[in-house]
Protein backbone atom coordinates (compact mmCIF):
# COMPACT_ATOMS: atom_id res chain seq x y z
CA UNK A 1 -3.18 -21.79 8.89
CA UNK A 2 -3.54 -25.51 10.77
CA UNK A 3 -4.22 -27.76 8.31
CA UNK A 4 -5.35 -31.42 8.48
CA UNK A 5 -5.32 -33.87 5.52
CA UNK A 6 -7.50 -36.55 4.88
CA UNK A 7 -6.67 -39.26 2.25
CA UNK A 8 -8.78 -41.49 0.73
CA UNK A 9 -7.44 -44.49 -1.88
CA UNK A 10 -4.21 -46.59 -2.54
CA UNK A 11 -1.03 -46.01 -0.70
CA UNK A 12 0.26 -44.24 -3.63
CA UNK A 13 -2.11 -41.46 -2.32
CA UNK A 14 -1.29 -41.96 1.33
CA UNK A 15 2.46 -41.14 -0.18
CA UNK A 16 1.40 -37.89 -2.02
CA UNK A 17 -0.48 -37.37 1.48
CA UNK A 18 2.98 -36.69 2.88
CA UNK A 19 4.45 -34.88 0.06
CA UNK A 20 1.55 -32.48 0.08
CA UNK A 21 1.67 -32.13 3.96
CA UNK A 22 5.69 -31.10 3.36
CA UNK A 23 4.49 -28.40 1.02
CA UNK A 24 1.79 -27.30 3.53
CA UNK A 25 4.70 -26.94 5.93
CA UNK A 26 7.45 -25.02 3.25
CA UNK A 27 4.49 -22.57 3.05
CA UNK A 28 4.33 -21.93 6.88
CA UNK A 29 1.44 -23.88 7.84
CA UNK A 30 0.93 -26.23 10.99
CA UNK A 31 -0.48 -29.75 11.07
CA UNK A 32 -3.88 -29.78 12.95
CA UNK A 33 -4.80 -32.65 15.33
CA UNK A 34 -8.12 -33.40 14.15
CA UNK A 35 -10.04 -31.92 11.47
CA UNK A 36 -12.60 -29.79 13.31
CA UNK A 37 -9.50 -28.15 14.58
CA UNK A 38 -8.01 -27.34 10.99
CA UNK A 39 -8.68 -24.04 9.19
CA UNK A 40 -7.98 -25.81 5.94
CA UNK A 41 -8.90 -29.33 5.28
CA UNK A 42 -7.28 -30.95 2.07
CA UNK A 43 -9.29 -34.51 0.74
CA UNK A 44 -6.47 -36.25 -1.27
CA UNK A 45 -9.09 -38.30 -2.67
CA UNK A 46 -9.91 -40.86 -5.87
CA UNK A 47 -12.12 -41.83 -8.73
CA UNK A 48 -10.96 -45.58 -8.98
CA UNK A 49 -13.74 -46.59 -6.68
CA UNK A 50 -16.79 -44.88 -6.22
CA UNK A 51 -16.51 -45.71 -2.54
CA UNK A 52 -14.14 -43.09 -2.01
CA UNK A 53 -16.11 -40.54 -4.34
CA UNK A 54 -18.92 -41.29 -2.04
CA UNK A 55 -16.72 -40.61 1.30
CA UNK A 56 -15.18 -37.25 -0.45
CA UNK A 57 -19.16 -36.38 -0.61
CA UNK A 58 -19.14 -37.15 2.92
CA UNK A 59 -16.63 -35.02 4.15
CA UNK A 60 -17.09 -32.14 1.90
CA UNK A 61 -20.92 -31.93 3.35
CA UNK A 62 -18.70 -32.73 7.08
CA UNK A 63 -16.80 -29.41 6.95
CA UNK A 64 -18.73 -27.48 4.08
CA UNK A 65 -17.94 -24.16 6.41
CA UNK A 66 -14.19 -24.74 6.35
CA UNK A 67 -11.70 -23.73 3.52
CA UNK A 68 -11.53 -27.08 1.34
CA UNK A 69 -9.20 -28.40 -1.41
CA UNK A 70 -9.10 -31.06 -2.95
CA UNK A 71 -6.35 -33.64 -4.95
CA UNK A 72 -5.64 -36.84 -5.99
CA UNK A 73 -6.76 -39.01 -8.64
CA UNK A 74 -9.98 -37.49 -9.38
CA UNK A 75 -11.74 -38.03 -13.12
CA UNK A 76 -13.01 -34.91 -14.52
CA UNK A 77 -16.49 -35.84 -14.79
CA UNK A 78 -16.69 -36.09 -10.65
CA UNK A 79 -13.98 -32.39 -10.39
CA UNK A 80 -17.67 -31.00 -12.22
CA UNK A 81 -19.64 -32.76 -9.75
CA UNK A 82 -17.55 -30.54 -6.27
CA UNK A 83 -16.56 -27.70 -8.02
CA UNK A 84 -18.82 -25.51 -6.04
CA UNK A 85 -17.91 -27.29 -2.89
CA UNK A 86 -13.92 -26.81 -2.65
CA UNK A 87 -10.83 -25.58 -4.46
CA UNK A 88 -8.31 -28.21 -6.40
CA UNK A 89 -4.66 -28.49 -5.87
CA UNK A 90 -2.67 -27.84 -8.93
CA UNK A 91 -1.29 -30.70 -9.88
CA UNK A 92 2.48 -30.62 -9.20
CA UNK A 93 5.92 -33.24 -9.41
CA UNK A 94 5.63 -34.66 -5.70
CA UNK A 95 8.50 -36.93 -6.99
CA UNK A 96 10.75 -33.71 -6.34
CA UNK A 97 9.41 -33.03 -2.55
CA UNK A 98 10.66 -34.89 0.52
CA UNK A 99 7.63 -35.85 2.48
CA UNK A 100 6.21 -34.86 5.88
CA UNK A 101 6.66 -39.31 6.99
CA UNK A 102 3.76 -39.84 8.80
CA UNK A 103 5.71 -43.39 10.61
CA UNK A 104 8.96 -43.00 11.96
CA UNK A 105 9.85 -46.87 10.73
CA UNK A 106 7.07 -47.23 7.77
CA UNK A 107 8.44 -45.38 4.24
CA UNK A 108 6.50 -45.39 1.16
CA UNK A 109 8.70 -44.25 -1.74
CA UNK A 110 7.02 -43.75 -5.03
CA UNK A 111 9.14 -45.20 -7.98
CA UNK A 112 6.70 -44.12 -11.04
CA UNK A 113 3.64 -43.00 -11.90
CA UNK A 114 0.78 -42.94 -14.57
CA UNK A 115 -0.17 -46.10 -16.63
CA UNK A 116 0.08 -47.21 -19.74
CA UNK A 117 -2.16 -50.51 -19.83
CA UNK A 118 -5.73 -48.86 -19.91
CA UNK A 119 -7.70 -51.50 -18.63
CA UNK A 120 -10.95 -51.09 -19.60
CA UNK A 121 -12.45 -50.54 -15.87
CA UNK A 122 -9.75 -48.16 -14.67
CA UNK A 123 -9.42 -44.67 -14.63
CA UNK A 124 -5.53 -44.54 -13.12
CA UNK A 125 -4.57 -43.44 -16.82
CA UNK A 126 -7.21 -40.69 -17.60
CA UNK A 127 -5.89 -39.35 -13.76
CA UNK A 128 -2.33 -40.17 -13.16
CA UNK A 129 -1.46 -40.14 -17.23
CA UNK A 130 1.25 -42.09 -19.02
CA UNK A 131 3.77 -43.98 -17.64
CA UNK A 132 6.85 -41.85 -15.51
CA UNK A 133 9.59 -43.69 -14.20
CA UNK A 134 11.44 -41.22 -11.39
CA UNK A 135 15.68 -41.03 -11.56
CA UNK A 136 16.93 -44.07 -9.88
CA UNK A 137 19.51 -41.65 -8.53
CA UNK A 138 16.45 -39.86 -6.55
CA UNK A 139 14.93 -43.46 -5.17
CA UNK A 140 18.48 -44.59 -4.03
CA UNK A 141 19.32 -41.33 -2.49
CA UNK A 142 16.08 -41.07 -0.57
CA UNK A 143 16.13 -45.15 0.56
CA UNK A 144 19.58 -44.49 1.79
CA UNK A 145 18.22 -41.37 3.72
CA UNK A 146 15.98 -43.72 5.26
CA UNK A 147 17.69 -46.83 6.04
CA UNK A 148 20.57 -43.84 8.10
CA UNK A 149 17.43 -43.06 10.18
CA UNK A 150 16.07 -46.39 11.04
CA UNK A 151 13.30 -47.17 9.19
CA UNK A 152 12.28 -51.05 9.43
CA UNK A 153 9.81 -50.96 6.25
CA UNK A 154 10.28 -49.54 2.81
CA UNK A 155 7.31 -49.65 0.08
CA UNK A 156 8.69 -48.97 -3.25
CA UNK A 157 5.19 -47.49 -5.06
CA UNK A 158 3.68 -46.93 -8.16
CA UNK A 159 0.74 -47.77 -10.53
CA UNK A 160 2.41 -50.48 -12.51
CA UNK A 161 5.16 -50.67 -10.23
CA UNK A 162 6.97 -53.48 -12.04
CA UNK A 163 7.01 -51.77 -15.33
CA UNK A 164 9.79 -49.10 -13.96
CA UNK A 165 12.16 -47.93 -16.49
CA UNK A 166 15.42 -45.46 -16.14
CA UNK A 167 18.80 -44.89 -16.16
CA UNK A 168 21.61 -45.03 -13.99
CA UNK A 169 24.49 -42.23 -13.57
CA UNK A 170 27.12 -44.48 -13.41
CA UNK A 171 29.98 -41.92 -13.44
CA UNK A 172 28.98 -39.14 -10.55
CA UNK A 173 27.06 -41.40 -8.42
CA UNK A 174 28.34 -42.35 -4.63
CA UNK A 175 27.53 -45.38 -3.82
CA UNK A 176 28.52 -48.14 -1.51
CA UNK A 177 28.80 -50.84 -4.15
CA UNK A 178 30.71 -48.52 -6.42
CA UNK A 179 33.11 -51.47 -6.87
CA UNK A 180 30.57 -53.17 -8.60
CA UNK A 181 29.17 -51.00 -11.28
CA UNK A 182 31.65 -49.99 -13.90
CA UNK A 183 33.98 -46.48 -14.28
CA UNK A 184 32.27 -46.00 -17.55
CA UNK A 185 30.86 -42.55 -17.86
CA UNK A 186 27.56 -43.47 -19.88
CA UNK A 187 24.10 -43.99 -18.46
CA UNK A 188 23.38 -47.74 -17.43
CA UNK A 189 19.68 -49.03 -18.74
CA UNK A 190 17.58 -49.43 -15.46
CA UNK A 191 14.86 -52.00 -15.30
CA UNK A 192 12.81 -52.86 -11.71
CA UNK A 193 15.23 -55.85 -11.25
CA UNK A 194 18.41 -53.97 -11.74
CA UNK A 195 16.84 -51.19 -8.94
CA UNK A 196 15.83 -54.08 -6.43
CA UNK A 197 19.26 -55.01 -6.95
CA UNK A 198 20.92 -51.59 -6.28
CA UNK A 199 18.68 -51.63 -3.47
CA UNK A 200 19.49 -54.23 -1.89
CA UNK A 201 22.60 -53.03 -1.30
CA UNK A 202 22.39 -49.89 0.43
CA UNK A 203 23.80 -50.67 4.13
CA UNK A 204 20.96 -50.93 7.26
CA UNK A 205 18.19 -53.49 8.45
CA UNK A 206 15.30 -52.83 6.76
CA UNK A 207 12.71 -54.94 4.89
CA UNK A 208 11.77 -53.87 1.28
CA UNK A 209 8.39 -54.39 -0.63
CA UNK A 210 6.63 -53.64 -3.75
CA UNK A 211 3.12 -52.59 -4.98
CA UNK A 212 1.46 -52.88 -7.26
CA UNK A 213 2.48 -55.20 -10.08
CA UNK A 214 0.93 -56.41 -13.34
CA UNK A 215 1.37 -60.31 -14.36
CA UNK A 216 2.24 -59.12 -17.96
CA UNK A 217 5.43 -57.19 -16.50
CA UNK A 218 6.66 -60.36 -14.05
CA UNK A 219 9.24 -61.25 -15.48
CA UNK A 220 11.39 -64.40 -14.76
CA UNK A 221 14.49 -61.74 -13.64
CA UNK A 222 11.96 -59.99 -11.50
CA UNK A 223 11.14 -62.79 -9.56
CA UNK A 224 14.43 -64.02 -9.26
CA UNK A 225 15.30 -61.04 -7.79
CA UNK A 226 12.74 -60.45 -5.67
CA UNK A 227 13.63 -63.96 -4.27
CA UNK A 228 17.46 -63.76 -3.71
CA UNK A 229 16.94 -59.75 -2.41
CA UNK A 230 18.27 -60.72 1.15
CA UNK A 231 16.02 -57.55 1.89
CA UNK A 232 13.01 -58.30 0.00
CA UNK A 233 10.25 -59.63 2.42
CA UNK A 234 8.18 -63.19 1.28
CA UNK A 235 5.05 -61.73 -0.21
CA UNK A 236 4.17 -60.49 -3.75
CA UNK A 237 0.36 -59.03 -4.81
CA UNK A 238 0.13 -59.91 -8.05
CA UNK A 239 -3.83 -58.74 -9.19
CA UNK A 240 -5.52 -61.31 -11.23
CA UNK A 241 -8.70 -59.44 -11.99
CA UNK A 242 -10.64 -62.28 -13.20
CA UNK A 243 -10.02 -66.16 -13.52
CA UNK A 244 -11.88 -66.48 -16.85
CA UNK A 245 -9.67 -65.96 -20.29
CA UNK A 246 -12.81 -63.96 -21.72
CA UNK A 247 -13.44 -61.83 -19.04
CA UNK A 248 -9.82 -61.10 -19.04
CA UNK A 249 -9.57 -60.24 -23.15
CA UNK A 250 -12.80 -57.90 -21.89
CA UNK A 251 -10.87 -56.13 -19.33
CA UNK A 252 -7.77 -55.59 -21.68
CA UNK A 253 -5.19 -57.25 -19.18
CA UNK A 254 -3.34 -59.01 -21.72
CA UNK A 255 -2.54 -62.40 -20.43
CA UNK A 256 -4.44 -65.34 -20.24
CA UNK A 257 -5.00 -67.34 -17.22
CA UNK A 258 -2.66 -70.18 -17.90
CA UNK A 259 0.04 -67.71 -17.70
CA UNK A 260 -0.88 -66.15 -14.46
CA UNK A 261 -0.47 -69.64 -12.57
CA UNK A 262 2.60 -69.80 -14.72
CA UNK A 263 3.31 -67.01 -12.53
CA UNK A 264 2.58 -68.02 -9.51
CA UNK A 265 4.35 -71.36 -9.99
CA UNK A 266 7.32 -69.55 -10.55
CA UNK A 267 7.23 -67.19 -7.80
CA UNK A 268 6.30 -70.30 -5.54
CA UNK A 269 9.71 -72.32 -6.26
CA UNK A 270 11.82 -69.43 -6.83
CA UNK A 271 10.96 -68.03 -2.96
CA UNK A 272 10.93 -71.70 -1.78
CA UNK A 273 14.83 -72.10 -2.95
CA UNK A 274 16.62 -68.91 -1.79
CA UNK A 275 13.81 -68.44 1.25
CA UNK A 276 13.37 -72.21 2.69
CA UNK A 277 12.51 -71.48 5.99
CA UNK A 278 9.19 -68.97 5.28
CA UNK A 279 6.84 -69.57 2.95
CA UNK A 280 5.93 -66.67 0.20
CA UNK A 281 2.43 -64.90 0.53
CA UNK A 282 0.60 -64.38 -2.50
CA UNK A 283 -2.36 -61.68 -2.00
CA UNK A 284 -3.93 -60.54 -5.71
CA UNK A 285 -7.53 -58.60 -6.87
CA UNK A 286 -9.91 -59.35 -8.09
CA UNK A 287 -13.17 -57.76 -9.91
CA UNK A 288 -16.93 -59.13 -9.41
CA UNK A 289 -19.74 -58.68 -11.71
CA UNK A 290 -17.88 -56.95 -14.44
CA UNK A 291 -20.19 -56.72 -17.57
CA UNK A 292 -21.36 -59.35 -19.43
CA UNK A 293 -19.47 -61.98 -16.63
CA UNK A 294 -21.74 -65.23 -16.36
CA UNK A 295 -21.95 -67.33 -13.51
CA UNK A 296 -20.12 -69.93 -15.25
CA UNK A 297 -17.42 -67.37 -15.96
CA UNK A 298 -17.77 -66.30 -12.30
CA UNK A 299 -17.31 -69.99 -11.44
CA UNK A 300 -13.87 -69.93 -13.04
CA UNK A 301 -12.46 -67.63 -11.16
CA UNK A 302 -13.68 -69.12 -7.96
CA UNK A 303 -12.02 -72.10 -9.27
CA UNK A 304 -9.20 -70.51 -9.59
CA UNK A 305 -9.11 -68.63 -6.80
CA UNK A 306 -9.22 -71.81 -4.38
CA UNK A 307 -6.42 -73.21 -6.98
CA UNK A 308 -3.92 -70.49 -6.26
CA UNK A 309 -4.74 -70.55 -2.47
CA UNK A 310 -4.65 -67.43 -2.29
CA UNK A 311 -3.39 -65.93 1.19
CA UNK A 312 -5.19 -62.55 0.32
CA UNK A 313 -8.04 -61.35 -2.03
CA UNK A 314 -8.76 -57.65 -2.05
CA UNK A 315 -12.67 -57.94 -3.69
CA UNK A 316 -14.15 -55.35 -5.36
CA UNK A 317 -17.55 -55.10 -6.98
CA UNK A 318 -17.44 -53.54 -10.39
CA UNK A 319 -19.14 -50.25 -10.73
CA UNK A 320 -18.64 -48.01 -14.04
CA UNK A 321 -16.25 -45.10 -14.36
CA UNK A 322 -17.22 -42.35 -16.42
CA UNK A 323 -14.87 -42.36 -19.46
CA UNK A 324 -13.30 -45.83 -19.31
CA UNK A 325 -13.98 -48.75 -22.13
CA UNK A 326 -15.73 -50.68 -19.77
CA UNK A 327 -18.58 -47.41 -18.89
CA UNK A 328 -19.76 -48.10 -22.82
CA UNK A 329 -20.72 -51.81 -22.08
CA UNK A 330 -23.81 -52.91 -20.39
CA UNK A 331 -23.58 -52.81 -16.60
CA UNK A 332 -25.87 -55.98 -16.95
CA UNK A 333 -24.86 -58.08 -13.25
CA UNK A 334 -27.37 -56.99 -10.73
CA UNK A 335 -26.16 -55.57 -7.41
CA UNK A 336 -27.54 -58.53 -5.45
CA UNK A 337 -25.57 -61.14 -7.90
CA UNK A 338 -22.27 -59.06 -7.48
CA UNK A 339 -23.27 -59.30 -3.91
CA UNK A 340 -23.44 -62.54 -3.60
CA UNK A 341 -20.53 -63.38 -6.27
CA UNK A 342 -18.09 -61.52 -3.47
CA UNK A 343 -19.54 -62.91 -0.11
CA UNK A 344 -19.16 -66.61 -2.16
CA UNK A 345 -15.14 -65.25 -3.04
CA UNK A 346 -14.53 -64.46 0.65
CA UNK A 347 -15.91 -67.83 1.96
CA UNK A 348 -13.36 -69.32 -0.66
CA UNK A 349 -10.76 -67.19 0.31
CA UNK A 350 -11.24 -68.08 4.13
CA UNK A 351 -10.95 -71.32 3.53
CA UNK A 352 -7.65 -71.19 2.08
CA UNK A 353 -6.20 -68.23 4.32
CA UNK A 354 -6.95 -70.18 7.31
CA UNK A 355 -5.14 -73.61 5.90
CA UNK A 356 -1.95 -71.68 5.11
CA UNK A 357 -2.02 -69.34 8.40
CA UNK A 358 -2.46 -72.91 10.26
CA UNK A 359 0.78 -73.96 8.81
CA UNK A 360 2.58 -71.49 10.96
CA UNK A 361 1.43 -72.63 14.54
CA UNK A 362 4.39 -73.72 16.50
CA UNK A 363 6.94 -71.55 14.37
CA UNK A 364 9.28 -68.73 15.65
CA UNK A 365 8.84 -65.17 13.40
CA UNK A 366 10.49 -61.93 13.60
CA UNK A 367 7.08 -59.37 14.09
CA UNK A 368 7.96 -55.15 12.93
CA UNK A 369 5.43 -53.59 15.24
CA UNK A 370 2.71 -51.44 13.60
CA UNK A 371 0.90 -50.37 17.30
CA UNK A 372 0.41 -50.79 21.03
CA UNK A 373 -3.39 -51.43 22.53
CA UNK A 374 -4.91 -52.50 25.33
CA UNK A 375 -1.70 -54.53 26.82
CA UNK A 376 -1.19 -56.01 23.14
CA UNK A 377 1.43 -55.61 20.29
CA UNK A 378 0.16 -55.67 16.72
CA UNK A 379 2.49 -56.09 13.62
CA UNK A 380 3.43 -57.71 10.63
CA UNK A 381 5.71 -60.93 9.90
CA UNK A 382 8.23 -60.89 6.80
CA UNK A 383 5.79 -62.29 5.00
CA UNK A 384 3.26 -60.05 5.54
CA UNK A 385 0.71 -61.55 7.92
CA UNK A 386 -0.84 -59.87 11.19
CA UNK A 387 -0.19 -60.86 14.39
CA UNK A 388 -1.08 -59.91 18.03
CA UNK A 389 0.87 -60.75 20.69
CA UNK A 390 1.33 -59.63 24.66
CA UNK A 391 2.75 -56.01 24.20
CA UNK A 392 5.46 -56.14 27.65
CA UNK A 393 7.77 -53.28 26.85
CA UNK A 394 7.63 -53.43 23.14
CA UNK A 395 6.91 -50.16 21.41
CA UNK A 396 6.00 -49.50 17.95
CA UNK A 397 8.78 -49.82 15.38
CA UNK A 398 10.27 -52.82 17.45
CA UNK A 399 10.75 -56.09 16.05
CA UNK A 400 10.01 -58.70 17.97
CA UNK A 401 10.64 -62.47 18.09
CA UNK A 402 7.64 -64.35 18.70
CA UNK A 403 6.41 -67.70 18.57
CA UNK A 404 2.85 -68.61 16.94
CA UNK A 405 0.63 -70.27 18.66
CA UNK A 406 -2.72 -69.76 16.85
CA UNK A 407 -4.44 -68.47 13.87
CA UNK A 408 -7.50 -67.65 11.98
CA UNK A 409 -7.87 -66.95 8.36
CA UNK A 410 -6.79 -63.61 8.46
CA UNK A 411 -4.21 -63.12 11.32
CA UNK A 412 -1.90 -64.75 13.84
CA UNK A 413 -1.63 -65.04 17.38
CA UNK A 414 1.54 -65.51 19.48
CA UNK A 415 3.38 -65.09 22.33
CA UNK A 416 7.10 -63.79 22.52
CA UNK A 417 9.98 -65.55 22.58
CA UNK A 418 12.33 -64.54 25.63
């Protein structure tokens, strides 16, 4: 059969996207070009936000006369609710597949799955389960694979990405810094640090990245790391959630919010001393309206919001989950007042996007090209900010050295350096 997937959520899903498309193709079938061409239609979709319920509606209804299946992170309350409308892939190990890549110079490589904070308003652990760290031998065997093939940008994935947790086959591993890891024949304790670090040293030109991370697993080695990883690009999302200590305690996050500008502080200097010449971009999340949040409580994290300056915010306005702590509480913020509570966020956020975007104009960047359109090249810098700029005979997958020579609270413009 042609088959054509469609993927709704986080990029861990986009990544089981291409692990699923690989299985399609072990079984014999071809990739479709568009949906209406497919004979099967798989919706890798997920219950975090209802948004993407409501699209998986949408799409379902789209191609009701087509054979459908459907994965992902999907509650079982809303499997009941499109039972009668498509089939469900069995859950399987994706960790074990090598994915259909979808970029020839974008990789995302999952490094663990599952959960094991259980924040009140999330579902990831009812879906995904418990926390599962994959063999560091499997990440480092599949990052070399893709630095020998060229690949400019490598996302190392997972829930609680910072919280990874293996160990390392120290005796019947190849590895290019063999010298440096010991002859012993037991298993070395892994941590995320001690993987960057592994990493880091695999030979080719590629940038490395993380998402996502929670504050309560940043540790001080982390963010060393992440600073001195010649590899590691400037930016770290580090969700916040909420800028009020009560709200947090509410939301079971576990820190307060003195210690997540503890954080950022750190992460601040530490990229500022081994990374001088480009300044670190912090992007976090953060929830609106959750229940029982006051507009004084509201006010807090606006506060700190424009505190942090923030280069990033992804907003989201809180709506229940079936079967999560925070479903059992009163849902008692109107929709207008979460509304307005997100629009007042994003003017905030503005604000302080566009004064640290500003501070680029005039300075030289290396730009990994995403896409080509209308005459113009589109990409990313190191530290993770957009920018368009004349395409000439760039093609995507290039980098490019540009200079910048304007910006707006969101991306950069600039012209290329010859």
């Amino acid at each position: 059969m042609k088959y054509f997937i469609i993927t709704f959520g986080c990029q861990m899903n986009i990544s089981d996207s291409e692990r699923i498309a690989s299985i399609l193709e072990e079984a014999g079938h071809k990739q479709a070009d568009n949906p209406e061409s497919a004979d099967l239609i798989v919706i890798n979709s997920c219950s975090v936000r209802q948004s993407a319920i409501d699209r998986t509606f949408g799409a379902l209804n789209k191609f009701k006369n087509k054979k459908i299946v459907l994965a992902g992170c999907i509650l079982e309350s809303d499997k009941k609710k499109f039972k009668d409308k498509a089939q469900f892939w069995n859950p399987a190990d994706y960790f074990e597949k090598l994915p259909r890549r979808e970029s020839q110079f974008t990789a995302y490589v999952p490094i663990m799955t599952g959960c094991n904070n259980f924040c009140s308003y999330c579902v990831v652990p009812y879906t995904r389960g418990r926390e599962k760290s994959r063999p560091a031998k499997e990440i480092i065997t599949e990052v070399e694979s893709l630095a020998k093939r060229g690949f400019k940008e490598i996302f190392l994935l997972g829930q609680n990405v910072n919280s990874y947790a293996s160990k390392f086959p120290i005796s019947n591993f190849q590895f290019p810094i063999k010298s440096q890891i010991s002859n012993s024949k037991k298993e070395k304790d892994l941590n995320f640090a001690g993987l960057i670090k592994l990493i880091n040293q695999i030979p080719g030109e590629f940038w490395l990245n993380f998402i996502s991370s929670h504050p309560k697993d940043m540790s001080d080695e982390l963010i060393e790391t992440a600073a001195k990883s010649s590899k590691m690009i400037s930016y770290i999302h580090l969700p916040v959630q909420a800028g009020d200590n009560k709200i947090l305690k509410a939301m079971n996050r576990r820190y307060a919010v003195a210690h997540y500008k503890k954080l950022v502080k750190k992460i601040r200097q530490a990229f500022t001393k081994y990374k001088p010449q480009i300044p670190v971009t912090i992007s976090t999340d953060i929830i609106v309206g959750f229940p029982g949040e006051t507009k004084k409580q509201f006010q807090n994290t606006l506060k700190l919001a424009r505190e942090m300056k923030f280069d990033m915010i992804y907003i989201a306005q809180y709506s229940p989950r079936k079967g999560t702590a925070a479903a059992k509480m009163k849902d008692d913020v109107p929709q207008f007042e979460k509304k307005r509570r997100a629009v007042a966020l994003d003017k905030a956020l503005k604000k302080t996007a566009f004064a640290n975007n500003k501070k680029y104009i005039g300075k030289e960047a290396e730009v990994l090209v995403d896409k080509i359109s209308n005459g113009f090249a589109f990409g990313k810098t190191q530290t993770f900010k957009n920018v368009k700029f004349p395409a000439g005979n760039f093609k995507p997958g290039d980098l490019a050295k540009v200079k910048i020579i304007g910006a707006k609270a969101f991306n950069l413009r600039g012209e290329t350096i010859k």
